[in-house]
PDB file of N, CA and C in Angstrom:
ATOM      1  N   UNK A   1      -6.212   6.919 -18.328  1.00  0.00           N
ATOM      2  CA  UNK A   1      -6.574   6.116 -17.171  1.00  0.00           C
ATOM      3  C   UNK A   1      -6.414   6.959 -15.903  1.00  0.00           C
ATOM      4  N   UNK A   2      -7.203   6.760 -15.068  1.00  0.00           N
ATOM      5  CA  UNK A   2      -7.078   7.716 -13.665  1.00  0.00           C
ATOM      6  C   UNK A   2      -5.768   6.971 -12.945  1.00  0.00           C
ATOM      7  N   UNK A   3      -5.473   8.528 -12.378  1.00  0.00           N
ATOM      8  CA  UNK A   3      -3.735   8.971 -12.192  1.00  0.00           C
ATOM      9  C   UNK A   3      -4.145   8.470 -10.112  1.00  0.00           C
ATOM     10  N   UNK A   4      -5.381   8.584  -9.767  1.00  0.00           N
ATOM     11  CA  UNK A   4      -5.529   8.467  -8.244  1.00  0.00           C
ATOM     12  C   UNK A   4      -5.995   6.900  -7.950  1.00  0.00           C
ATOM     13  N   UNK A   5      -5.946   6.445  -6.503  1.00  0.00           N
ATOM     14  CA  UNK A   5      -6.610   5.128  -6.732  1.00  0.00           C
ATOM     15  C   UNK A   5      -7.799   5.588  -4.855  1.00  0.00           C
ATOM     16  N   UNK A   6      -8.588   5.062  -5.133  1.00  0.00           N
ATOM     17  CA  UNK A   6      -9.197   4.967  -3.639  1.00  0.00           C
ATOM     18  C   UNK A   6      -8.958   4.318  -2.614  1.00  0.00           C
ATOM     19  N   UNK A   7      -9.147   5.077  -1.636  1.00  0.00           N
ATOM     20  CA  UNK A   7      -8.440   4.518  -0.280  1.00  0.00           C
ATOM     21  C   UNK A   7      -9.512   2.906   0.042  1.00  0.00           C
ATOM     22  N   UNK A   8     -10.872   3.183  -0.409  1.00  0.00           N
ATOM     23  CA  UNK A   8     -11.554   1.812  -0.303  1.00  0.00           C
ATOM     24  C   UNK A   8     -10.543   0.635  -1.470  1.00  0.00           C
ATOM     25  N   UNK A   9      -9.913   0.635  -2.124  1.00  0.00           N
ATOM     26  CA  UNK A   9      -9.390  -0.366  -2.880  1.00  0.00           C
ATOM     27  C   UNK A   9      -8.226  -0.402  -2.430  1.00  0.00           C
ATOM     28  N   UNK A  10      -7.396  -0.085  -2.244  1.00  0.00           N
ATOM     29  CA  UNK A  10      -6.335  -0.382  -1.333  1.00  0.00           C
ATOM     30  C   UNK A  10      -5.770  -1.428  -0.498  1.00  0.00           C
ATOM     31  N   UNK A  11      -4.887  -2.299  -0.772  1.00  0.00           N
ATOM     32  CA  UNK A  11      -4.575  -3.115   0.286  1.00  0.00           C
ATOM     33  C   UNK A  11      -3.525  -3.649   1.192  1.00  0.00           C
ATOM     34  N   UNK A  12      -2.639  -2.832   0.071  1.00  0.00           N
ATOM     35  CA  UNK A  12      -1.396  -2.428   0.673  1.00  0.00           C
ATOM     36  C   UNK A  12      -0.425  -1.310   0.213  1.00  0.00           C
ATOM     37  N   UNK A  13       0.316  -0.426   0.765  1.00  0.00           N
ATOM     38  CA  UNK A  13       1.006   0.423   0.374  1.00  0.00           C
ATOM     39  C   UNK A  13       2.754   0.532   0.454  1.00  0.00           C
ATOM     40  N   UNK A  14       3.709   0.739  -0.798  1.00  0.00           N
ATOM     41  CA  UNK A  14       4.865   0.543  -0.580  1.00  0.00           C
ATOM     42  C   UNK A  14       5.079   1.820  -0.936  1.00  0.00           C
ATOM     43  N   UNK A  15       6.421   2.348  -0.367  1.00  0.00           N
ATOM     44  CA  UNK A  15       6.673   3.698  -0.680  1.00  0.00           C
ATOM     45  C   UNK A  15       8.744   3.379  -0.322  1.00  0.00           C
ATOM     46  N   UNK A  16       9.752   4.558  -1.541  1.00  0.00           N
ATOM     47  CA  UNK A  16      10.509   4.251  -1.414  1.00  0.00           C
ATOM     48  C   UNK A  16      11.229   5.573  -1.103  1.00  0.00           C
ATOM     49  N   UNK A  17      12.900   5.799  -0.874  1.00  0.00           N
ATOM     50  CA  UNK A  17      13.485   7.119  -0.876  1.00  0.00           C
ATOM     51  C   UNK A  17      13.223   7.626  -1.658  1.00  0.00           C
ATOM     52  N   UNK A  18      13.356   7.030  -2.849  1.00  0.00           N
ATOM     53  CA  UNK A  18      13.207   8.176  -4.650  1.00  0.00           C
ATOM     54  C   UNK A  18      11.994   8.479  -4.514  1.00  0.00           C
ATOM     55  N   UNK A  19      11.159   8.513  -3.798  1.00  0.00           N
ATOM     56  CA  UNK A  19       9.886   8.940  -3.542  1.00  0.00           C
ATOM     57  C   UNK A  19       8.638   8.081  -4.869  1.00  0.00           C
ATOM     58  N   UNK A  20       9.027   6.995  -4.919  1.00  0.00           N
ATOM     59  CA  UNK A  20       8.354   5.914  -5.800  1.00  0.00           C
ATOM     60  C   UNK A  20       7.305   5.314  -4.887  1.00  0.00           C
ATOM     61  N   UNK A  21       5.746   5.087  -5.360  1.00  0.00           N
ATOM     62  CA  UNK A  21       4.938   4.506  -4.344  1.00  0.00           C
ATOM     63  C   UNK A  21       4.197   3.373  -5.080  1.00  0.00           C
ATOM     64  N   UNK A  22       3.709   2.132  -4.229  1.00  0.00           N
ATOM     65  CA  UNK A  22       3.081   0.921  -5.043  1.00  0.00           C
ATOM     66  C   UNK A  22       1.964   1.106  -4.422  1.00  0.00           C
ATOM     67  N   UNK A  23       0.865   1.455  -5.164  1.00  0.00           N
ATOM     68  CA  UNK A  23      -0.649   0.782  -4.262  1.00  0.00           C
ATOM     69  C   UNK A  23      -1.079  -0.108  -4.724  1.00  0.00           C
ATOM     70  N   UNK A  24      -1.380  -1.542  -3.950  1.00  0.00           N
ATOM     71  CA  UNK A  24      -1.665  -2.834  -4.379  1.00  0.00           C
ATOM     72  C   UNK A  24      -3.036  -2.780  -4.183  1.00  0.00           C
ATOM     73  N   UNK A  25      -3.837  -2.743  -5.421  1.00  0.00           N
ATOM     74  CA  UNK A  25      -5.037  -3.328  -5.334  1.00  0.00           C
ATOM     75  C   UNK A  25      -5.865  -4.245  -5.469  1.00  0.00           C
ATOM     76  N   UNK A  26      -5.240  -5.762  -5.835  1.00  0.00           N
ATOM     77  CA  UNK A  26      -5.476  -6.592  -6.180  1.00  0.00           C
ATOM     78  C   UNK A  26      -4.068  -7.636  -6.130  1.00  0.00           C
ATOM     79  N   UNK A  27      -4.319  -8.703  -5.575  1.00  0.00           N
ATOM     80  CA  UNK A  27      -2.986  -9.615  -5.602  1.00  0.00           C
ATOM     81  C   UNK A  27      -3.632 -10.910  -6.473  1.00  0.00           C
ATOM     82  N   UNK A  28      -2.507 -11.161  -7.074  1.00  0.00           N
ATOM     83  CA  UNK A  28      -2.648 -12.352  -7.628  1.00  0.00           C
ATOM     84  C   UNK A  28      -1.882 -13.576  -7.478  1.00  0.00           C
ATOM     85  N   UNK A  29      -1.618 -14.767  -8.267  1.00  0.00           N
ATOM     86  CA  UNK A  29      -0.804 -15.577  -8.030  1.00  0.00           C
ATOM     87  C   UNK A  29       0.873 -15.553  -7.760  1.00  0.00           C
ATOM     88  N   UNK A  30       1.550 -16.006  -7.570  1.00  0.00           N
ATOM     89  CA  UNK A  30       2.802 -15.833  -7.388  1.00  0.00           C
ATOM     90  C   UNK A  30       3.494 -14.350  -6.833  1.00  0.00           C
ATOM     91  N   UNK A  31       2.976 -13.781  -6.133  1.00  0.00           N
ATOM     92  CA  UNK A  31       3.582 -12.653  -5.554  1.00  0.00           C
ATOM     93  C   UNK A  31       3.191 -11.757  -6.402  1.00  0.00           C
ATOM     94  N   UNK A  32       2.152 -11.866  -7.599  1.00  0.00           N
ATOM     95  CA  UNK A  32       2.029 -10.603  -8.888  1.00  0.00           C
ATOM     96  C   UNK A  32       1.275  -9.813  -7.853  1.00  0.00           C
ATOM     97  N   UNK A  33       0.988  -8.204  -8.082  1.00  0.00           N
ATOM     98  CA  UNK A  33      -0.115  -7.487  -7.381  1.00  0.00           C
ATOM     99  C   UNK A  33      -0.692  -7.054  -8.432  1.00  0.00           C
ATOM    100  N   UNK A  34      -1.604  -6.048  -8.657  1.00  0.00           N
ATOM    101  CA  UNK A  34      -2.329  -5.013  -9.746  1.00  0.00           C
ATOM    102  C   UNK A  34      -2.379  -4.136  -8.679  1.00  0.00           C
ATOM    103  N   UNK A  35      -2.087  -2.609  -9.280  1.00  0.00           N
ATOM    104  CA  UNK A  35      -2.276  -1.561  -8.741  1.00  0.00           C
ATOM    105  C   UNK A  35      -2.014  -0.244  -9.602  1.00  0.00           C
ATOM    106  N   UNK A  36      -1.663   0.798  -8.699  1.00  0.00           N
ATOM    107  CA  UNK A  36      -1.479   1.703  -9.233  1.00  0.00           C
ATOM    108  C   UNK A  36       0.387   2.344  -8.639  1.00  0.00           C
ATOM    109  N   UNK A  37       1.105   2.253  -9.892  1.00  0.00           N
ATOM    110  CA  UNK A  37       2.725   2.932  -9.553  1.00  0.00           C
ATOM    111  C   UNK A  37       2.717   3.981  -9.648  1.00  0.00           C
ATOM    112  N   UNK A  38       3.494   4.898  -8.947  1.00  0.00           N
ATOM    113  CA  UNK A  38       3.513   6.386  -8.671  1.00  0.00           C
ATOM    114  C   UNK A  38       5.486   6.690  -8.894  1.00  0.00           C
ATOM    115  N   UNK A  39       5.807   6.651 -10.092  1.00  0.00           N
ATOM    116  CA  UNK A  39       7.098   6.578  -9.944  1.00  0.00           C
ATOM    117  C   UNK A  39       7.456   8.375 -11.091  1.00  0.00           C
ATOM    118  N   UNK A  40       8.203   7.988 -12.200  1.00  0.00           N
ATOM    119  CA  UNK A  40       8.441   9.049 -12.822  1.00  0.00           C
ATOM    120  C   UNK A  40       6.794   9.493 -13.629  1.00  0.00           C
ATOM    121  N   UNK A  41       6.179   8.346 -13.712  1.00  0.00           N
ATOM    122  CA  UNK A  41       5.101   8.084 -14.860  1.00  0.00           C
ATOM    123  C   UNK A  41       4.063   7.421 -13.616  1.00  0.00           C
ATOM    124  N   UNK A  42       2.741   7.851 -13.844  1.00  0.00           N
ATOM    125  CA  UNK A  42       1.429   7.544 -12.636  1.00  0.00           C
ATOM    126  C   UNK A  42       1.168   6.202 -13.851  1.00  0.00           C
ATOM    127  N   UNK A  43       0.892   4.891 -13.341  1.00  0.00           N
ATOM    128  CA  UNK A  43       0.634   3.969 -14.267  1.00  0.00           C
ATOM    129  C   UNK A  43      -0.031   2.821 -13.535  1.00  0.00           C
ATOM    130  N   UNK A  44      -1.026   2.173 -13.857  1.00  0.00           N
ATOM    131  CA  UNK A  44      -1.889   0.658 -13.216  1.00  0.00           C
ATOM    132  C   UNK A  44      -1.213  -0.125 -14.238  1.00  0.00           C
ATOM    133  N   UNK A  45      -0.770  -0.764 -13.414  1.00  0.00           N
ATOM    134  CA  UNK A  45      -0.231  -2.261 -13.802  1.00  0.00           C
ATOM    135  C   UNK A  45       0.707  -3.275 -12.917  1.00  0.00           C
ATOM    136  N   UNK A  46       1.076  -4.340 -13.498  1.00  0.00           N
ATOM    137  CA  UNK A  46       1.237  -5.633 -12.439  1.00  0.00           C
ATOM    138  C   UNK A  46       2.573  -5.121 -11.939  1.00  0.00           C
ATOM    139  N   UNK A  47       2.553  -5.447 -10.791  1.00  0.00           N
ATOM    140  CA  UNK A  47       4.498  -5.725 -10.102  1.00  0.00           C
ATOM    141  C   UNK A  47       4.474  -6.266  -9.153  1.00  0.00           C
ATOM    142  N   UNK A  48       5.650  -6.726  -8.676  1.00  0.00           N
ATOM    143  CA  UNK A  48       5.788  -8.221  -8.076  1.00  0.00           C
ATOM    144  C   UNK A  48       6.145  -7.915  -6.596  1.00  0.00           C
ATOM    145  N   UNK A  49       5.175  -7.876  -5.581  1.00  0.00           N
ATOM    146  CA  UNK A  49       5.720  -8.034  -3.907  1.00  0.00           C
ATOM    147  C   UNK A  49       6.900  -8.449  -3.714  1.00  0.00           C
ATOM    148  N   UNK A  50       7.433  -9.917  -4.075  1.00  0.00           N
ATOM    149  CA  UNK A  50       8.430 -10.463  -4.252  1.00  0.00           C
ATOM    150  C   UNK A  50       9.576  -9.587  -3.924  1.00  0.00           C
ATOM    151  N   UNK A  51       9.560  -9.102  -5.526  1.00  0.00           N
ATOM    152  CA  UNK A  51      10.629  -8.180  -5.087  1.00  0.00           C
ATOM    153  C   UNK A  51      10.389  -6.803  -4.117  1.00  0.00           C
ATOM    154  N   UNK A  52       9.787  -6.111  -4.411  1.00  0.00           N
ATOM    155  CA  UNK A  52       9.538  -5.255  -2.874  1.00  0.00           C
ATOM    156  C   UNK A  52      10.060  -5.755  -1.597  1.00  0.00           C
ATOM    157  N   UNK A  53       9.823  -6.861  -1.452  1.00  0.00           N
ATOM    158  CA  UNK A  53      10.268  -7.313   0.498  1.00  0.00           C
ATOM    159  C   UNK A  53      11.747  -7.571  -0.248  1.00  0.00           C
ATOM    160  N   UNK A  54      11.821  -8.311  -0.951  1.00  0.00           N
ATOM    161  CA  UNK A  54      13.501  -8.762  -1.543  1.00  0.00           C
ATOM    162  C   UNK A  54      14.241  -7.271  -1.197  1.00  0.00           C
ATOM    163  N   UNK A  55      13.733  -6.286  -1.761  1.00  0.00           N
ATOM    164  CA  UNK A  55      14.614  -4.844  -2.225  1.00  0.00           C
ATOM    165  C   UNK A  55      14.444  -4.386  -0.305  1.00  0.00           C
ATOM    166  N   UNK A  56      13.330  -4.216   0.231  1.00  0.00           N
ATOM    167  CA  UNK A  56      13.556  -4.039   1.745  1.00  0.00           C
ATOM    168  C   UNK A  56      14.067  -4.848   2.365  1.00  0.00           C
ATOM    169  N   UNK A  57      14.552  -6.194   2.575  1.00  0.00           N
ATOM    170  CA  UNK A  57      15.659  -6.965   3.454  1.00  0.00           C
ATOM    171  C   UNK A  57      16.916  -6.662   2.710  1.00  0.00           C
ATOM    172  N   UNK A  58      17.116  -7.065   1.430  1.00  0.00           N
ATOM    173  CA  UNK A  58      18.352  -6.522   0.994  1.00  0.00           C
ATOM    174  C   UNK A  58      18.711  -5.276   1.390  1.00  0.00           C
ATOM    175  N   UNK A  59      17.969  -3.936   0.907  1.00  0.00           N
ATOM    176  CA  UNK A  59      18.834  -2.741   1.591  1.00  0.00           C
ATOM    177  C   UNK A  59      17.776  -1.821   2.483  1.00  0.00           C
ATOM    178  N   UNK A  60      16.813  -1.661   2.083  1.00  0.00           N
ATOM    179  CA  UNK A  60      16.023  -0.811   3.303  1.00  0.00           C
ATOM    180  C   UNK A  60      15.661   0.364   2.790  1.00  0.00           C
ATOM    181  N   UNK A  61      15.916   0.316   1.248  1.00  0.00           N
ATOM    182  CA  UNK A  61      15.041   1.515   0.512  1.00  0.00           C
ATOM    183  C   UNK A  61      13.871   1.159  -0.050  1.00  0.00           C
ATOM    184  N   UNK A  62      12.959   0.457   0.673  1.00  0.00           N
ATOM    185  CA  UNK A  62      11.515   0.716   0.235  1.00  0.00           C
ATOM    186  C   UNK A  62      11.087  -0.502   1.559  1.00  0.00           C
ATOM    187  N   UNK A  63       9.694   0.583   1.619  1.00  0.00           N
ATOM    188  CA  UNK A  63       9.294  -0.333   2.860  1.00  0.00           C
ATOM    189  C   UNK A  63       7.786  -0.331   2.871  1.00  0.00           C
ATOM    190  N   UNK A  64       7.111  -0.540   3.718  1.00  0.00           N
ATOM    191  CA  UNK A  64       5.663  -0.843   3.807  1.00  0.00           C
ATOM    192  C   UNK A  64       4.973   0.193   4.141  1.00  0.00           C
ATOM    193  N   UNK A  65       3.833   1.029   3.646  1.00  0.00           N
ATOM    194  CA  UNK A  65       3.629   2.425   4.695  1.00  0.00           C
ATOM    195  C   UNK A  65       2.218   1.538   5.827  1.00  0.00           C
ATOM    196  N   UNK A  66       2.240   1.922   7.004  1.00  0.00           N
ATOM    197  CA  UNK A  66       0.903   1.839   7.753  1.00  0.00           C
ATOM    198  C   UNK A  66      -0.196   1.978   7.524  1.00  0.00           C
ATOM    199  N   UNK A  67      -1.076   1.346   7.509  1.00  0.00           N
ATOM    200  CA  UNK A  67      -1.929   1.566   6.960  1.00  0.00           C
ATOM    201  C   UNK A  67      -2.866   2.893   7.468  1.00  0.00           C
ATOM    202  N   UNK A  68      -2.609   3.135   8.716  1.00  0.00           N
ATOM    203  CA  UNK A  68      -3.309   5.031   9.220  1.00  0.00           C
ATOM    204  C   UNK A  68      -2.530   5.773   8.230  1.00  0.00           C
ATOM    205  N   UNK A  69      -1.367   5.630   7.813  1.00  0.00           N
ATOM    206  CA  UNK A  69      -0.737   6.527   7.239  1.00  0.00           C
ATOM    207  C   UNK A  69      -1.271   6.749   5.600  1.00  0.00           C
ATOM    208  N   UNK A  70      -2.095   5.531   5.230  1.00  0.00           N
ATOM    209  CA  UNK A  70      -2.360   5.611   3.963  1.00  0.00           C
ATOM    210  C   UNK A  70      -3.136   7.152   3.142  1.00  0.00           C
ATOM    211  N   UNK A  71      -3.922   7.630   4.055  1.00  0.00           N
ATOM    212  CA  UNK A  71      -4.623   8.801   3.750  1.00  0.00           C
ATOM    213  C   UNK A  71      -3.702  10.099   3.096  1.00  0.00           C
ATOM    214  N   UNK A  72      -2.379   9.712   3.867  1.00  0.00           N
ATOM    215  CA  UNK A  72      -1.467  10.969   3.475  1.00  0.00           C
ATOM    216  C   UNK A  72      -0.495  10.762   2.322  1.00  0.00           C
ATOM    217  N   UNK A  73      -0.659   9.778   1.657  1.00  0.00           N
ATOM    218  CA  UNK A  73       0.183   9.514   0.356  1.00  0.00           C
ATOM    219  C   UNK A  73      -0.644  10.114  -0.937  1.00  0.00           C
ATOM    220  N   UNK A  74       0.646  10.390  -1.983  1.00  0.00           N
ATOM    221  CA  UNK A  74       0.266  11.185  -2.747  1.00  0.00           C
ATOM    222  C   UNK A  74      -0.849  10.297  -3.383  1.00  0.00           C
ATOM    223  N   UNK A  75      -1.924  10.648  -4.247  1.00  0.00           N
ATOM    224  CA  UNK A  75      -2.663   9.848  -5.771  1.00  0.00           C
ATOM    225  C   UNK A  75      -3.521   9.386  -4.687  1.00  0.00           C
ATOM    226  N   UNK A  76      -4.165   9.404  -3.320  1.00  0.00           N
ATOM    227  CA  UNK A  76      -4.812   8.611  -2.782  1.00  0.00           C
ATOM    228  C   UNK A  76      -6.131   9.491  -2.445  1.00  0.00           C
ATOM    229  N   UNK A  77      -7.225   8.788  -3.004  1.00  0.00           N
ATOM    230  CA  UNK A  77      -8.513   9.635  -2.843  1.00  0.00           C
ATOM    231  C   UNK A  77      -8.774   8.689  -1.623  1.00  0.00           C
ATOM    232  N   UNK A  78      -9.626   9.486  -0.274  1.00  0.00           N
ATOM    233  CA  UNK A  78     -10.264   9.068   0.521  1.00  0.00           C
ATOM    234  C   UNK A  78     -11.702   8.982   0.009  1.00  0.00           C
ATOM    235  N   UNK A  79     -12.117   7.985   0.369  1.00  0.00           N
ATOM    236  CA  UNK A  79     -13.533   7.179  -0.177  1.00  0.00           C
ATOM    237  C   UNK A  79     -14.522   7.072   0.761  1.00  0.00           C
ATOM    238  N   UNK A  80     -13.858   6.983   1.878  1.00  0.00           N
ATOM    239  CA  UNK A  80     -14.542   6.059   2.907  1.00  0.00           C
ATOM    240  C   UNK A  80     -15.459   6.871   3.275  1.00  0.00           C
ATOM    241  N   UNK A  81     -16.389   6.444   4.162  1.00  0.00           N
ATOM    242  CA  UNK A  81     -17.455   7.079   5.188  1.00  0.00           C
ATOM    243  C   UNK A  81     -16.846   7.179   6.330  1.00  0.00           C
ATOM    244  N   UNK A  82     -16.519   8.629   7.049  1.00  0.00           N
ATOM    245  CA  UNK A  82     -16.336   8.709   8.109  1.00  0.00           C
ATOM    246  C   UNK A  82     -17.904   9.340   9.216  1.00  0.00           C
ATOM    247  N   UNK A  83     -18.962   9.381   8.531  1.00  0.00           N
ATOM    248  CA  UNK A  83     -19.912   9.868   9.274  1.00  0.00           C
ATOM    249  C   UNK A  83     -19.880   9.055  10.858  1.00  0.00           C
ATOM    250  N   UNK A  84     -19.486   7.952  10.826  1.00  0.00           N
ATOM    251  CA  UNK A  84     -19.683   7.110  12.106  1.00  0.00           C
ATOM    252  C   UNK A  84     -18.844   8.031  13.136  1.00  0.00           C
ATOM    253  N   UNK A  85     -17.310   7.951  12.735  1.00  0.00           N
ATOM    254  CA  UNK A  85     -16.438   8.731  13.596  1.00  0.00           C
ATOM    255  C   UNK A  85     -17.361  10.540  14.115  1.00  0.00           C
ATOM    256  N   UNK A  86     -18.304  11.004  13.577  1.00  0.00           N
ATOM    257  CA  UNK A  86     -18.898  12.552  14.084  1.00  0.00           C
ATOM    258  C   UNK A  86     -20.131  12.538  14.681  1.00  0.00           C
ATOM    259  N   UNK A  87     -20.729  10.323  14.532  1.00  0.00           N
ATOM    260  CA  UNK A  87     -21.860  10.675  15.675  1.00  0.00           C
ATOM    261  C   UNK A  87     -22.664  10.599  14.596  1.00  0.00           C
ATOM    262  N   UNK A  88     -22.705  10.787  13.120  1.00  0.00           N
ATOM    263  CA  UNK A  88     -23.903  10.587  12.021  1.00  0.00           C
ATOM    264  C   UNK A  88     -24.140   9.765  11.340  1.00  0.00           C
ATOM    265  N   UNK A  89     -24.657  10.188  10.534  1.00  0.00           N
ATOM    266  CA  UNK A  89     -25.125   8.539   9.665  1.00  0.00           C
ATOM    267  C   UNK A  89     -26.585   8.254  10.144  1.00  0.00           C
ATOM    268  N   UNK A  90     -27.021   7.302   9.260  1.00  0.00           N
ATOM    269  CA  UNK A  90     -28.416   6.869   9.125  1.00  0.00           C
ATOM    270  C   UNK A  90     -28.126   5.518   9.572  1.00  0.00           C
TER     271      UNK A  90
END
Protein backbone atom coordinates (compact mmCIF):
# COMPACT_ATOMS: atom_id res chain seq x y z
CA UNK A 1 0.00 0.00 0.00
CA UNK A 2 1.47 3.53 -0.67
CA UNK A 3 3.72 4.71 2.23
CA UNK A 4 2.81 8.80 1.02
CA UNK A 5 -0.66 10.40 1.15
CA UNK A 6 -1.52 13.71 -1.00
CA UNK A 7 -1.62 16.99 0.14
CA UNK A 8 -5.15 17.25 -1.99
CA UNK A 9 -6.63 14.49 0.52
CA UNK A 10 -5.67 15.76 3.55
CA UNK A 11 -7.69 17.22 6.19
CA UNK A 12 -6.05 17.32 9.03
CA UNK A 13 -2.62 16.81 10.41
CA UNK A 14 -1.35 15.52 13.95
CA UNK A 15 2.20 15.26 14.69
CA UNK A 16 3.88 14.19 18.09
CA UNK A 17 7.53 14.46 20.08
CA UNK A 18 8.35 10.72 19.17
CA UNK A 19 8.09 12.12 15.88
CA UNK A 20 4.68 10.01 15.17
CA UNK A 21 2.34 11.76 12.49
CA UNK A 22 -1.66 11.23 11.77
CA UNK A 23 -2.91 12.34 8.34
CA UNK A 24 -6.66 12.31 8.47
CA UNK A 25 -8.19 11.66 5.35
CA UNK A 26 -11.45 10.86 5.86
CA UNK A 27 -13.56 11.22 9.20
CA UNK A 28 -16.11 9.17 10.19
CA UNK A 29 -18.63 8.61 12.89
CA UNK A 30 -17.76 8.93 16.44
CA UNK A 31 -14.44 10.69 16.36
CA UNK A 32 -13.06 7.50 13.98
CA UNK A 33 -10.70 9.19 11.12
CA UNK A 34 -9.09 7.03 8.06
CA UNK A 35 -5.76 8.02 7.14
CA UNK A 36 -2.42 7.46 6.85
CA UNK A 37 0.02 6.77 10.43
CA UNK A 38 3.57 7.57 10.19
CA UNK A 39 4.82 5.99 13.43
CA UNK A 40 7.50 3.00 13.70
CA UNK A 41 5.50 1.27 10.66
CA UNK A 42 3.93 3.81 7.53
CA UNK A 43 0.24 2.26 7.74
CA UNK A 44 -3.65 3.53 6.45
CA UNK A 45 -5.94 2.80 8.87
CA UNK A 46 -8.67 4.03 11.41
CA UNK A 47 -7.69 6.07 14.72
CA UNK A 48 -9.62 7.98 16.88
CA UNK A 49 -9.34 12.13 17.11
CA UNK A 50 -10.84 11.55 20.39
CA UNK A 51 -8.02 10.53 21.71
CA UNK A 52 -5.50 12.82 19.96
CA UNK A 53 -7.15 16.12 21.57
CA UNK A 54 -7.60 13.80 24.91
CA UNK A 55 -3.55 13.02 24.70
CA UNK A 56 -2.99 17.07 23.79
CA UNK A 57 -5.09 18.59 26.82
CA UNK A 58 -3.91 15.90 29.03
CA UNK A 59 -0.15 16.45 28.38
CA UNK A 60 0.88 18.40 25.27
CA UNK A 61 2.71 15.71 23.39
CA UNK A 62 0.87 15.74 20.27
CA UNK A 63 -0.74 18.55 18.70
CA UNK A 64 -2.30 19.82 15.50
CA UNK A 65 0.21 20.88 12.64
CA UNK A 66 -1.09 24.17 10.49
CA UNK A 67 -2.24 23.63 7.83
CA UNK A 68 0.70 26.00 5.64
CA UNK A 69 2.85 23.80 7.46
CA UNK A 70 1.39 20.68 5.93
CA UNK A 71 3.73 20.66 2.78
CA UNK A 72 6.75 20.11 5.09
CA UNK A 73 5.79 16.86 6.84
CA UNK A 74 7.32 13.76 6.14
CA UNK A 75 5.06 11.01 3.52
CA UNK A 76 3.31 14.17 2.11
CA UNK A 77 3.16 14.44 -1.71
CA UNK A 78 2.18 17.95 -2.92
CA UNK A 79 -0.64 17.54 -5.50
CA UNK A 80 -1.93 20.70 -5.85
CA UNK A 81 -1.78 23.23 -8.73
CA UNK A 82 0.19 26.04 -7.93
CA UNK A 83 0.24 27.52 -11.58
CA UNK A 84 -2.24 30.32 -10.28
CA UNK A 85 0.33 31.52 -7.57
CA UNK A 86 3.23 32.22 -11.03
CA UNK A 87 0.59 34.07 -13.13
CA UNK A 88 -0.22 30.61 -15.35
CA UNK A 89 -2.61 28.37 -16.08
CA UNK A 90 -5.22 28.12 -18.73
Amino acid sequence: MQQTVRLSTIQEVWESWTGWYWFVTEYHDNGICFGLVRGVEHEWGYFSIRELVRLQKRSGNVWRVPRDHWTFCPCVVDDTDHNHLKGGGT
